[in-house]
Protein backbone atom coordinates (compact mmCIF):
# COMPACT_ATOMS: atom_id res chain seq x y z
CA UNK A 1 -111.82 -75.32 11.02
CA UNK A 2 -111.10 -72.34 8.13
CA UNK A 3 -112.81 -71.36 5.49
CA UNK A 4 -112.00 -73.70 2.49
CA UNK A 5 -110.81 -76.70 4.71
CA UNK A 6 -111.92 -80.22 3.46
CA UNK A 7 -114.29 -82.47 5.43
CA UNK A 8 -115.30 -86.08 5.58
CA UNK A 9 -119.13 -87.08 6.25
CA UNK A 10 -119.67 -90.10 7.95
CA UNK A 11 -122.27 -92.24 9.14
CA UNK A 12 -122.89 -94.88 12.11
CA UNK A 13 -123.95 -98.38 10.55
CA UNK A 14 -125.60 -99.70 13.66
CA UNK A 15 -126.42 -103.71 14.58
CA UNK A 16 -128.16 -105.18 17.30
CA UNK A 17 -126.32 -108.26 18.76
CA UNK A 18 -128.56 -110.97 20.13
CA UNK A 19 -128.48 -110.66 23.80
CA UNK A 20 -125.68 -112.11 25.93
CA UNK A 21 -127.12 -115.78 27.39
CA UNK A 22 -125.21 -115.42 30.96
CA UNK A 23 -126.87 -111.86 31.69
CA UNK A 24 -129.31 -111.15 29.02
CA UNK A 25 -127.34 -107.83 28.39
CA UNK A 26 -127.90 -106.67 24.00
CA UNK A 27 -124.89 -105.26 22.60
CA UNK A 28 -124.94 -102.95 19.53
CA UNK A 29 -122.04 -103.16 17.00
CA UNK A 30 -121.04 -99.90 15.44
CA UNK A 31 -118.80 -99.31 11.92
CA UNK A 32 -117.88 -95.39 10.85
CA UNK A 33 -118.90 -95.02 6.84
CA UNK A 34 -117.84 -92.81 4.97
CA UNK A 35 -120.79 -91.03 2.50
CA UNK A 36 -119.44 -88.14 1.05
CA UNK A 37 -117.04 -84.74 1.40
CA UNK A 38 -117.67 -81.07 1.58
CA UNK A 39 -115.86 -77.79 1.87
CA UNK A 40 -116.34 -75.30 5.00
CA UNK A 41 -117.37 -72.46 3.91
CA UNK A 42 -117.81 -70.02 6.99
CA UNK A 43 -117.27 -70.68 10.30
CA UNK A 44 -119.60 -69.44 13.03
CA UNK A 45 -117.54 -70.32 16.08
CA UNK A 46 -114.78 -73.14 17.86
CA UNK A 47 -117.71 -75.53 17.63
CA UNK A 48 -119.71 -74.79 14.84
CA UNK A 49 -119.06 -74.46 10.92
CA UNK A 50 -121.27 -74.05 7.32
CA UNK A 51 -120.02 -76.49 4.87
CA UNK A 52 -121.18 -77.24 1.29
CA UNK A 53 -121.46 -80.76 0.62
CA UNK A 54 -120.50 -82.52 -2.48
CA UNK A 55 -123.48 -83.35 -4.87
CA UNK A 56 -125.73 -86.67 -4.12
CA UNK A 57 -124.38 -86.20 -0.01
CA UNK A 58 -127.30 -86.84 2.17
CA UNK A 59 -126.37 -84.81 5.24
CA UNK A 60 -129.05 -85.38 8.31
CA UNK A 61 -128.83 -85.78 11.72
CA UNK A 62 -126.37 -87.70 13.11
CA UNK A 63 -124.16 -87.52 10.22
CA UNK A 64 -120.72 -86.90 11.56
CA UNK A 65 -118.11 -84.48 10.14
CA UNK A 66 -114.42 -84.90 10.86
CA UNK A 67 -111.36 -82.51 8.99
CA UNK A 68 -109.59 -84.25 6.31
């Protein structure tokens, strides 16, 4: 990432499925949302960046940042 690149946030929306009847296995279900954009505004290294997020963003962990 460079400085002034655009980012998505996202979020992992997370349901239990009941469990299987032939092996009692439980499956989770798993949709990507997206809650918000941000700017980078310095990057530290290959891995890691600071970005400002746009106003009302919750950012936390887990939230998941991808390049736009």
């Amino acid at each position: 990432m460079s400085i002034g690149d655009k980012v998505a946030l996202f979020r992992h929306d997370c349901k239990q499925r009941a469990a299987n009847p032939k092996d009692g296995a439980e499956k989770s279900v798993c949709t990507q949302t997206q809650i918000g954009t941000g700017e980078v505004l310095r990057t530290i290294d290959e891995h890691y960046s600071i970005i400002k997020v746009a106003p009302g963003v919750e950012f936390k962990e887990g939230t998941v940042v991808e390049k736009l």
